[in-house]
C-alpha atoms as a PDB file:
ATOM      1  CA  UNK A   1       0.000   0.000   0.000  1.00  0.00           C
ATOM      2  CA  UNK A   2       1.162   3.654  -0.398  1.00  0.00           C
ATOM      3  CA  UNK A   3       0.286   6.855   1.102  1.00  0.00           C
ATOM      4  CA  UNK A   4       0.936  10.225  -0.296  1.00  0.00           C
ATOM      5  CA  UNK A   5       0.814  13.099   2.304  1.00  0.00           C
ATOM      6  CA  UNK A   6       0.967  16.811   0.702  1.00  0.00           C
ATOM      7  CA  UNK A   7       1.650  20.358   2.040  1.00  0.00           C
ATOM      8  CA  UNK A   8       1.949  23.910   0.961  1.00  0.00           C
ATOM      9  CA  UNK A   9      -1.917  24.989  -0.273  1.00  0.00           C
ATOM     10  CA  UNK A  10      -2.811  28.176   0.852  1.00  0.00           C
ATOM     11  CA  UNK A  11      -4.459  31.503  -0.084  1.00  0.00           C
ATOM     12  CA  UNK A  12      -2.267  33.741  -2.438  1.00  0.00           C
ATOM     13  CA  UNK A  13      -2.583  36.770  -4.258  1.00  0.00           C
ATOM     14  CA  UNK A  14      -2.747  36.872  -7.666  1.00  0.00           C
ATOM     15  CA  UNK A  15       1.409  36.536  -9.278  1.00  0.00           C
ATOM     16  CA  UNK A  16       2.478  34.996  -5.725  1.00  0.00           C
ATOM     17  CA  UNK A  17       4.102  32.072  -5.338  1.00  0.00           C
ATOM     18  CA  UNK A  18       3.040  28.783  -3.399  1.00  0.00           C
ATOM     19  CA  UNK A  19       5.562  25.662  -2.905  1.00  0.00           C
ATOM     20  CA  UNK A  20       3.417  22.221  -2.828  1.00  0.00           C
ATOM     21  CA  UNK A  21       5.089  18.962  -1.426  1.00  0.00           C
ATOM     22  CA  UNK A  22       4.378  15.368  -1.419  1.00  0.00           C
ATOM     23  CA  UNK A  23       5.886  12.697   0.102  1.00  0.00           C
ATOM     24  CA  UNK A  24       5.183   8.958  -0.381  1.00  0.00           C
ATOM     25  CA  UNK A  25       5.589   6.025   1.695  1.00  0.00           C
ATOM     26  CA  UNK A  26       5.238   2.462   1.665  1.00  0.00           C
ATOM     27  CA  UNK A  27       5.611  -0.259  -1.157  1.00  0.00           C
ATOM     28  CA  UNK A  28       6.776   2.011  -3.872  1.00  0.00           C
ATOM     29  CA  UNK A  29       8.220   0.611  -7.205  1.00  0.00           C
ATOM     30  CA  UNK A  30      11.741   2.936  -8.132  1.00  0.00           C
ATOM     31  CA  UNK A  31      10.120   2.886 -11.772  1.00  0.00           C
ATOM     32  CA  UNK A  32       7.013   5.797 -11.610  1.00  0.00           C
ATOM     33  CA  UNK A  33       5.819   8.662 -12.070  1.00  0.00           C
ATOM     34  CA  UNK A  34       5.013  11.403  -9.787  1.00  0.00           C
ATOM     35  CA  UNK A  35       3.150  14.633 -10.727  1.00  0.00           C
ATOM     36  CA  UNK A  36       0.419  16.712  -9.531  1.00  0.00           C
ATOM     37  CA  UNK A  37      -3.054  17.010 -10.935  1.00  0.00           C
ATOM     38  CA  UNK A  38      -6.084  20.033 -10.250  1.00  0.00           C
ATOM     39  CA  UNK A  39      -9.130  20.382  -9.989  1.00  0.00           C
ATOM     40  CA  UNK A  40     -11.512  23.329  -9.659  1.00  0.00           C
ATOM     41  CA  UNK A  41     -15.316  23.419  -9.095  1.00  0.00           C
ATOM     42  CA  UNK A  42     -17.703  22.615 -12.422  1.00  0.00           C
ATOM     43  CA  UNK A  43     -14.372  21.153 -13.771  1.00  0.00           C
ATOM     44  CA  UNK A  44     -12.451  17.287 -14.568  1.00  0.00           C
ATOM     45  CA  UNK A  45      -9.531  16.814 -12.900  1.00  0.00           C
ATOM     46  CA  UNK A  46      -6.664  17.484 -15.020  1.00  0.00           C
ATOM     47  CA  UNK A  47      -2.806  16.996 -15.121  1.00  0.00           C
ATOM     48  CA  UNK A  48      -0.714  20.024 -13.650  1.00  0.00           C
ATOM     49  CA  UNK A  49       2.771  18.472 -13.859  1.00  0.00           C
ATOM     50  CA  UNK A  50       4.149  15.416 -14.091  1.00  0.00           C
ATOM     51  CA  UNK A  51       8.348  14.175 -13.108  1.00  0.00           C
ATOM     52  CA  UNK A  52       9.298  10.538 -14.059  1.00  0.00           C
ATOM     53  CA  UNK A  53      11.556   8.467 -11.737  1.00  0.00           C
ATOM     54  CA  UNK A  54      14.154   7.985 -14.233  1.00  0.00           C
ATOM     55  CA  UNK A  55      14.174  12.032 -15.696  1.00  0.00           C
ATOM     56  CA  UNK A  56      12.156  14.028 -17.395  1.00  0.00           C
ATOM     57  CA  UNK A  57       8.951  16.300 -17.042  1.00  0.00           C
ATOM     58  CA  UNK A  58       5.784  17.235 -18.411  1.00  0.00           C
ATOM     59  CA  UNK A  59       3.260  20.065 -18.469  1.00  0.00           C
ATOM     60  CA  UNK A  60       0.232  21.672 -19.060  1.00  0.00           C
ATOM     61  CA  UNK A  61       0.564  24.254 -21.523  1.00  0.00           C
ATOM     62  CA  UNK A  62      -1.501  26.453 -19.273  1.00  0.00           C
ATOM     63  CA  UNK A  63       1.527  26.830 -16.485  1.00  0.00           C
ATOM     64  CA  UNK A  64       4.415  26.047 -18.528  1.00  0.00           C
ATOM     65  CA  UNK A  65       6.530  28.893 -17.717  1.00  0.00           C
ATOM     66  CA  UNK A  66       5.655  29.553 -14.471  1.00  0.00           C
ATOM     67  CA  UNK A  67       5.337  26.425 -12.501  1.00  0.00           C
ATOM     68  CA  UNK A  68       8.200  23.926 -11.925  1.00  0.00           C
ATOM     69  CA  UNK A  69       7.997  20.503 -10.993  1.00  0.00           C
ATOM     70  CA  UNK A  70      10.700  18.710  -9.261  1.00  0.00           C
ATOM     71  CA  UNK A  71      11.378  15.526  -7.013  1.00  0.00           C
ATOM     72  CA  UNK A  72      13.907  13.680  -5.056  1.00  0.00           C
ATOM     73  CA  UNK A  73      13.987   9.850  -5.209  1.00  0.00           C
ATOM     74  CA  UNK A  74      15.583   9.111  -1.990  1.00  0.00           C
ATOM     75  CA  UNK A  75      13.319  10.881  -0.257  1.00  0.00           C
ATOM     76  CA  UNK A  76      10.116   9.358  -2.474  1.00  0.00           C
ATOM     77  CA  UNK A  77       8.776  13.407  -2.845  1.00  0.00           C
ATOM     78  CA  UNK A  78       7.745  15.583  -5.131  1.00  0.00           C
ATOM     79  CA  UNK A  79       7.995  19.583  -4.998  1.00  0.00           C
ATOM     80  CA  UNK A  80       5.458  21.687  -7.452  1.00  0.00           C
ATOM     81  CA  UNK A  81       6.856  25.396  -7.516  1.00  0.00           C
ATOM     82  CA  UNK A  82       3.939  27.635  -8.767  1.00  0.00           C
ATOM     83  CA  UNK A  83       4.905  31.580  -9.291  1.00  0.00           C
ATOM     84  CA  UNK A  84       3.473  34.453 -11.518  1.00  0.00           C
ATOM     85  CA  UNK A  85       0.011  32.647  -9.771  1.00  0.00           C
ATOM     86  CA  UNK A  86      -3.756  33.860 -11.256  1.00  0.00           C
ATOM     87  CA  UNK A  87      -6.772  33.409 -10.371  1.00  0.00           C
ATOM     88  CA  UNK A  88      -7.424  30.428 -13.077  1.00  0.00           C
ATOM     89  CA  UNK A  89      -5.239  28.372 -11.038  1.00  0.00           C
ATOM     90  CA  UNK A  90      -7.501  28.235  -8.038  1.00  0.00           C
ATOM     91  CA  UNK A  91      -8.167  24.269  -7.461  1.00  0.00           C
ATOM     92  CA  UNK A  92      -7.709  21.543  -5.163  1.00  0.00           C
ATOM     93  CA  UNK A  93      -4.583  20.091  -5.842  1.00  0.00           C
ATOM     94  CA  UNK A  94      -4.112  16.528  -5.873  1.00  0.00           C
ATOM     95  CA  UNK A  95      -0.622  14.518  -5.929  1.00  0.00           C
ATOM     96  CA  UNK A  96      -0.205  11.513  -7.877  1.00  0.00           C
ATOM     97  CA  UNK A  97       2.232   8.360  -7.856  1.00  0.00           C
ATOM     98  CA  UNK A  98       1.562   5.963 -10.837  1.00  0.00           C
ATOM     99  CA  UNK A  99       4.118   2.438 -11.352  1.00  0.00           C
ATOM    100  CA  UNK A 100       5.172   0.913 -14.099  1.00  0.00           C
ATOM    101  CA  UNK A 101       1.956  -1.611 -13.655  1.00  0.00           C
ATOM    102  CA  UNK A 102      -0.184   1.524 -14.160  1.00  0.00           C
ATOM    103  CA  UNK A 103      -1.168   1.389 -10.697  1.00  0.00           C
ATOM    104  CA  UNK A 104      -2.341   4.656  -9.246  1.00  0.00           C
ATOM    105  CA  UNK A 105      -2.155   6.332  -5.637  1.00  0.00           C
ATOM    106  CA  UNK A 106      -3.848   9.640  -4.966  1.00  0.00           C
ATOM    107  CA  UNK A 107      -3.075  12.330  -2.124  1.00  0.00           C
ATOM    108  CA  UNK A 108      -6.203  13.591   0.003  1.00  0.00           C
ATOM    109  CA  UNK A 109      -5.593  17.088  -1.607  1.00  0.00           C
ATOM    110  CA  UNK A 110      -4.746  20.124  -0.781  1.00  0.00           C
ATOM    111  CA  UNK A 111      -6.344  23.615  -1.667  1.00  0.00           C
ATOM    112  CA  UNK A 112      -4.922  26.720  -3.506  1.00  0.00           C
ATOM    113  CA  UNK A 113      -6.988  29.627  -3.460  1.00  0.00           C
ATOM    114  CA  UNK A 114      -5.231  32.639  -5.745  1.00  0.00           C
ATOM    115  CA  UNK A 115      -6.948  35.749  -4.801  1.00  0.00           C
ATOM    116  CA  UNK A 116      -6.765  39.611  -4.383  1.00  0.00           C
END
């Protein structure tokens, strides 16, 4: 089984910054994926950013630019730097850890409200 605990939401003002983490634990294959997905009221959930265990990235066209995903494998965590934040990127955030047997592990989520 595997857990994924995240941190950093918060309420921001429009171009602020916010620094999300996630950490996993337990039975974790060393071949995955690790990203970050959103999701905002009236809409799908939808891929943010995504960091593969052996290099790599991929985003959404909508932050590329101004978000940055990173993640350390020893520690089993991934970082999602948002800056230049707008109001379009309000959503609850949700971390994700997929293995190369397409299993998939979600985070509880975690809430990023950009507003003036």
């Amino acid at each position: 089984q595997v857990q994924l605990v995240e941190s950093g939401g918060g309420l921001v003002q429009p171009g602020g910054s916010l620094r999300l983490s996630c950490e996993a634990s337990g039975s974790i294959d060393t071949m995955n994926a690790m990203g970050w997905y959103r999701q905002a009221p009236g809409n799908e959930r939808a891929l943010v950013a995504a960091a593969f265990s052996r290099g790599g990235t991929t985003y959404a066209d909508s932050v590329k630019g101004r978000f940055t995903i990173s993640r350390e494998n020893a520690k089993n965590t991934v970082y999602l730097q948002m800056n230049n934040l707008e109001p379009e990127d309000t959503a609850v955030y949700y971390c994700n850890l997929r293995d190369f047997k397409m299993r998939e592990w979600w985070g509880q989520g975690t809430q990023v409200t950009v507003s003036s």
